[in-house]
PDB file of N, CA and C in Angstrom:
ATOM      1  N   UNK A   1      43.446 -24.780 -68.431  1.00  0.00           N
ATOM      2  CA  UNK A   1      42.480 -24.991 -69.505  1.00  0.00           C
ATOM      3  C   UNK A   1      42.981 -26.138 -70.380  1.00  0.00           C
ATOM      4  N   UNK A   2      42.129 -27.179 -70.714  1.00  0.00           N
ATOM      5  CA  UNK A   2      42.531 -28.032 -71.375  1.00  0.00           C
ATOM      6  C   UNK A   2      42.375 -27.981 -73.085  1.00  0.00           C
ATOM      7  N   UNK A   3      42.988 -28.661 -73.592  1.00  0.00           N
ATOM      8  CA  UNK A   3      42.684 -28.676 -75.375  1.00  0.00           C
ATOM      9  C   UNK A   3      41.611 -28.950 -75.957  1.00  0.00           C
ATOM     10  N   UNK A   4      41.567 -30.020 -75.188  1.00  0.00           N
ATOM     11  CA  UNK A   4      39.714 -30.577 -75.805  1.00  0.00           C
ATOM     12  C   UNK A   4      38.245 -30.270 -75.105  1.00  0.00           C
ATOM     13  N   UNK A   5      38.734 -28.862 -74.320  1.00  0.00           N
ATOM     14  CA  UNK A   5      37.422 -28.173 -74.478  1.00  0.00           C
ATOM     15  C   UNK A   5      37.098 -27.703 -75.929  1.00  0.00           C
ATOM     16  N   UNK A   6      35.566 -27.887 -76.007  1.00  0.00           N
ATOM     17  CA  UNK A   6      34.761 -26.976 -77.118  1.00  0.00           C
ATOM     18  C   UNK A   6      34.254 -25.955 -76.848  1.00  0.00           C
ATOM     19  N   UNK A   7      33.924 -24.949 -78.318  1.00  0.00           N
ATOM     20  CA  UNK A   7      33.993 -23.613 -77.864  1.00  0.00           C
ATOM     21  C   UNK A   7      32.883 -23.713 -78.765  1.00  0.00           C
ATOM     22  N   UNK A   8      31.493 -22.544 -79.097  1.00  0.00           N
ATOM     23  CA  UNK A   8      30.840 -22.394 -79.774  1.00  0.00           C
ATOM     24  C   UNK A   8      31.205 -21.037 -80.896  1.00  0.00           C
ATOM     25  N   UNK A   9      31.394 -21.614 -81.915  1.00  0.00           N
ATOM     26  CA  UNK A   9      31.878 -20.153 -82.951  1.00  0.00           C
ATOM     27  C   UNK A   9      30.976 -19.931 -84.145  1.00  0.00           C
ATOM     28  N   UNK A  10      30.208 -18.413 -83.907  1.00  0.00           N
ATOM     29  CA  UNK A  10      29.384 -18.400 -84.774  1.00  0.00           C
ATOM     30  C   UNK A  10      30.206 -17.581 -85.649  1.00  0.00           C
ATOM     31  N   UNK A  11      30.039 -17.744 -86.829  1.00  0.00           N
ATOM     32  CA  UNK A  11      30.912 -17.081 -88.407  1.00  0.00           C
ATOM     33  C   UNK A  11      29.815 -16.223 -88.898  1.00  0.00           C
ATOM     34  N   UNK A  12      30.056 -14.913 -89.281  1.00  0.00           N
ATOM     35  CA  UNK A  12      29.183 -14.268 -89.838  1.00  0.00           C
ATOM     36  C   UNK A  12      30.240 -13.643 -91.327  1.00  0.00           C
ATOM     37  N   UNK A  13      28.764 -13.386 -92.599  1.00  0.00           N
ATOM     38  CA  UNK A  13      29.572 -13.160 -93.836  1.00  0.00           C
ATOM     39  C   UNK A  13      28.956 -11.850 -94.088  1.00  0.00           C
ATOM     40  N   UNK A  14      29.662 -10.720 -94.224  1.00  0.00           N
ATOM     41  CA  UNK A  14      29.335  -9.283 -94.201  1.00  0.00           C
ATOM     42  C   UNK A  14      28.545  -9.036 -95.835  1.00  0.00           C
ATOM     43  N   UNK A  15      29.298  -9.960 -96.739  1.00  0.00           N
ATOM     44  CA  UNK A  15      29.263  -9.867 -97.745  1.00  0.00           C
ATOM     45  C   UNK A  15      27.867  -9.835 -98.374  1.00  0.00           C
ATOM     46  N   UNK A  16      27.021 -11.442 -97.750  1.00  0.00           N
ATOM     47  CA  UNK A  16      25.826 -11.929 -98.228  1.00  0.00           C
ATOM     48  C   UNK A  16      24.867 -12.514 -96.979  1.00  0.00           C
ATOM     49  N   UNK A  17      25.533 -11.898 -95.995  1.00  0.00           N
ATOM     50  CA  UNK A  17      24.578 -12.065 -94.466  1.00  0.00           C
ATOM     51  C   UNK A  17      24.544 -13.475 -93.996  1.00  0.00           C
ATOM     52  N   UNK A  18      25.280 -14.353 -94.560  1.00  0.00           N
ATOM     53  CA  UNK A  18      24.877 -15.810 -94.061  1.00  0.00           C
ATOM     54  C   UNK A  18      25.707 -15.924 -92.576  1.00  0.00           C
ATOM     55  N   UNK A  19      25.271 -16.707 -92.209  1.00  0.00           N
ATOM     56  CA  UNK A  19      25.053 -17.247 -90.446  1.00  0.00           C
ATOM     57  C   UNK A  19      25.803 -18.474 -90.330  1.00  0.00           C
ATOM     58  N   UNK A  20      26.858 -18.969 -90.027  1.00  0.00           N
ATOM     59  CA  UNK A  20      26.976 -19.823 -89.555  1.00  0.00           C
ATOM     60  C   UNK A  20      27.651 -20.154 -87.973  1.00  0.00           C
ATOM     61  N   UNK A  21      27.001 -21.442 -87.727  1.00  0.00           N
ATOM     62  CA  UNK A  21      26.954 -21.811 -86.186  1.00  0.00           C
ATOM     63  C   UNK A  21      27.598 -22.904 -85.861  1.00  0.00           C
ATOM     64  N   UNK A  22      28.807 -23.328 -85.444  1.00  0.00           N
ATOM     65  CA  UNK A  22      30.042 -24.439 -85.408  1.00  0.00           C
ATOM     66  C   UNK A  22      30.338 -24.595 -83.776  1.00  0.00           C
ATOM     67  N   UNK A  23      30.289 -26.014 -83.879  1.00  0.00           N
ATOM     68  CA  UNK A  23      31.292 -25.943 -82.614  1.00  0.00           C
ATOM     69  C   UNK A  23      33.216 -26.071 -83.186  1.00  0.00           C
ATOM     70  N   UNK A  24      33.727 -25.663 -81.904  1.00  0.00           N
ATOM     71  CA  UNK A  24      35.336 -26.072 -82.600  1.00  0.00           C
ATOM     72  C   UNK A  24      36.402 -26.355 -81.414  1.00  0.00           C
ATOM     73  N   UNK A  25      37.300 -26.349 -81.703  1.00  0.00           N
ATOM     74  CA  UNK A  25      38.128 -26.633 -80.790  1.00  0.00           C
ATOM     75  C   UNK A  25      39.325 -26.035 -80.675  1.00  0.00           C
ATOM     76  N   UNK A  26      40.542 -25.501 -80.101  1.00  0.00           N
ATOM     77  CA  UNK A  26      42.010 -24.837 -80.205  1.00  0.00           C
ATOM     78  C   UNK A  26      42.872 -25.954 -80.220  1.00  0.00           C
ATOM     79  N   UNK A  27      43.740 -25.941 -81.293  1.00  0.00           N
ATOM     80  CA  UNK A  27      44.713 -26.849 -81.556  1.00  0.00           C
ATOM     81  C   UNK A  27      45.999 -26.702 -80.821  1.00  0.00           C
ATOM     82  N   UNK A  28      46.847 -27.404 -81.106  1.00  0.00           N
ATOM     83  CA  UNK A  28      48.393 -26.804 -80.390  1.00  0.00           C
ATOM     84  C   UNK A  28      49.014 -25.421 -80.366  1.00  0.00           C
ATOM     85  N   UNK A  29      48.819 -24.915 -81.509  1.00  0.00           N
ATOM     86  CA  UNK A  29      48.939 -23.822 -81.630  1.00  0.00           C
ATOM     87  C   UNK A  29      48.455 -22.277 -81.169  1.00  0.00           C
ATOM     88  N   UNK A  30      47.061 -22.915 -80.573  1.00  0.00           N
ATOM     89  CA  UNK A  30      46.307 -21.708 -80.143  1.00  0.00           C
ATOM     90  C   UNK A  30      45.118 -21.317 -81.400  1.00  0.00           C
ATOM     91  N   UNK A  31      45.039 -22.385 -82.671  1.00  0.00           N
ATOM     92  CA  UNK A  31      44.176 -21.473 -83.399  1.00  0.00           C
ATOM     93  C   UNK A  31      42.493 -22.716 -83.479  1.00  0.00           C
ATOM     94  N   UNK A  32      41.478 -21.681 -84.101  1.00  0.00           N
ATOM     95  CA  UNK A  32      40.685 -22.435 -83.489  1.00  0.00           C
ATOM     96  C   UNK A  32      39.695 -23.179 -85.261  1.00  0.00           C
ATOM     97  N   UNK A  33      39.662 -25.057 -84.799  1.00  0.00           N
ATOM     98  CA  UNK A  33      39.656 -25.238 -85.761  1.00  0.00           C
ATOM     99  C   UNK A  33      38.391 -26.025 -85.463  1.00  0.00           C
ATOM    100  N   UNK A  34      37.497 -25.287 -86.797  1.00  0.00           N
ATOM    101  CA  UNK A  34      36.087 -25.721 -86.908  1.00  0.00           C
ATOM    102  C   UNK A  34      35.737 -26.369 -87.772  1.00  0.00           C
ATOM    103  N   UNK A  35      36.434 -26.763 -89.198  1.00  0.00           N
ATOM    104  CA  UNK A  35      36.910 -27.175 -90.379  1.00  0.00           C
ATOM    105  C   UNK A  35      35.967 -26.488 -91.120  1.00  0.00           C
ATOM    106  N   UNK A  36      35.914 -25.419 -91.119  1.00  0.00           N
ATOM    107  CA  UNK A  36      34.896 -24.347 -92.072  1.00  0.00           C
ATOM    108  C   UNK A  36      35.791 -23.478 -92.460  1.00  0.00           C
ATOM    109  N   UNK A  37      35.887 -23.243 -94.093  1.00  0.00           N
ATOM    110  CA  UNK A  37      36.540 -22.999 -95.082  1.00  0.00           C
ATOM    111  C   UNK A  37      36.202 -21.830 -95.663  1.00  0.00           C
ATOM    112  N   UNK A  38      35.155 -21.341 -96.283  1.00  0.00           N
ATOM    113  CA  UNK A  38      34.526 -20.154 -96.985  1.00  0.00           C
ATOM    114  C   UNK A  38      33.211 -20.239 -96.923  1.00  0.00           C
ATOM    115  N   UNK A  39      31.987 -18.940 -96.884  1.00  0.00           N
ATOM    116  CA  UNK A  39      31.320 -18.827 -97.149  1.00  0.00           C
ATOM    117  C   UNK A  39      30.382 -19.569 -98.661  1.00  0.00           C
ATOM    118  N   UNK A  40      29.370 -19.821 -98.650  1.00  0.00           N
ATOM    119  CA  UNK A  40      28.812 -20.150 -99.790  1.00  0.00           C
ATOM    120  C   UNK A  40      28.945 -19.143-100.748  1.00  0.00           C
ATOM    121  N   UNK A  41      28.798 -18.014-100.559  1.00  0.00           N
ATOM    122  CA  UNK A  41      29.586 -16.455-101.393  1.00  0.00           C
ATOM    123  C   UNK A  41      30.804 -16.605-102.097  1.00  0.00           C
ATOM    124  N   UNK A  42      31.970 -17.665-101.357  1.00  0.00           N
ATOM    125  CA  UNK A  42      32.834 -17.339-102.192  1.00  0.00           C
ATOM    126  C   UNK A  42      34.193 -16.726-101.248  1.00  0.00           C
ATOM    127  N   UNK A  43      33.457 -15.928-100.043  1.00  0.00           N
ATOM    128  CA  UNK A  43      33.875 -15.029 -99.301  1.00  0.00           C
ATOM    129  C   UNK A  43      34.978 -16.147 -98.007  1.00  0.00           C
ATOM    130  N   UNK A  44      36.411 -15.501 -98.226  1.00  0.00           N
ATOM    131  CA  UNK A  44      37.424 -16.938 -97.266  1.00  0.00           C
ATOM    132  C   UNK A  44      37.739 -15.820 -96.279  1.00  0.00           C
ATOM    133  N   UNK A  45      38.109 -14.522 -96.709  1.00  0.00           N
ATOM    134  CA  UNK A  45      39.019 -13.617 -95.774  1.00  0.00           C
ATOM    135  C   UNK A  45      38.044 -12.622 -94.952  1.00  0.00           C
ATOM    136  N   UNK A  46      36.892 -11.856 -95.497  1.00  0.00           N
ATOM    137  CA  UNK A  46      36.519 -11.324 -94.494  1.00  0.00           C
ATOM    138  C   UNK A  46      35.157 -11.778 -93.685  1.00  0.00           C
ATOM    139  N   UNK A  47      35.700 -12.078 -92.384  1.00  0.00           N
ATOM    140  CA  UNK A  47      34.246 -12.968 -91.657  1.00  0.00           C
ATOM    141  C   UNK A  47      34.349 -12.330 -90.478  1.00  0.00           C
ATOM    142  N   UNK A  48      33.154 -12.202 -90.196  1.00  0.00           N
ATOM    143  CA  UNK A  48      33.196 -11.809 -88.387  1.00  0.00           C
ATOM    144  C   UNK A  48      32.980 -13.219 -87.807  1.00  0.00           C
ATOM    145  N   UNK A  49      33.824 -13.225 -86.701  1.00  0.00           N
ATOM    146  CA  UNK A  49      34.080 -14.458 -86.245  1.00  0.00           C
ATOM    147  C   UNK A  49      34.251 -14.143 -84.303  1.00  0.00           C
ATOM    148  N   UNK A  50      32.894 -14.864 -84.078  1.00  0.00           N
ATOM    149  CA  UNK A  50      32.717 -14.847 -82.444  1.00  0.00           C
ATOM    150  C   UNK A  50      32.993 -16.189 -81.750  1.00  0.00           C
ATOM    151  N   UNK A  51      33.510 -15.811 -80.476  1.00  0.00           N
ATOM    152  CA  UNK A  51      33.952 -17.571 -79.972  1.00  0.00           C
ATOM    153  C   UNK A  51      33.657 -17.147 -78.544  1.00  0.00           C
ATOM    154  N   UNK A  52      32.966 -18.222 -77.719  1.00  0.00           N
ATOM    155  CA  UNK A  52      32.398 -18.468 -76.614  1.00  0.00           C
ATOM    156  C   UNK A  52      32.396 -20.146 -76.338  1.00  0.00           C
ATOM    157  N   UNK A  53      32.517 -20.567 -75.060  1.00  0.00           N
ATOM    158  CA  UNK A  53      32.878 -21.246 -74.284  1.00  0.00           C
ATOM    159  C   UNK A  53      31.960 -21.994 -74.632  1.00  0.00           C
ATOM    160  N   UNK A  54      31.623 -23.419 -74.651  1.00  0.00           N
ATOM    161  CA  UNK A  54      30.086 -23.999 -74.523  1.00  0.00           C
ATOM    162  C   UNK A  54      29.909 -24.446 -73.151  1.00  0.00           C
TER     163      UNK A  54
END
């Protein structure tokens, strides 16, 4: 598997229901970076967070 496959990661916010839909990528490390930061809520720590292949 290479690095610069993209993955599709949708972010969900439990808090205030918002949706978001990113592509991203896995860095050296293994973590996966979409450059999405916090919810418009406010909300940084709890997100449901799905990742699939594109």
């Amino acid at each position: 598997m290479s690095e610069d496959r993209r993955y599709r990661v949708v972010i969900r916010c439990p808090k205030c229901g918002e949706k978001y839909i990113l592509r991203g990528r896995k860095n050296k490390a293994g973590e996966m970076e979409t450059g999405f930061r916090r919810c418009v809520c406010g909300n940084e720590n709890q997100l449901h967070v799905d990742i699939a292949p594109e």
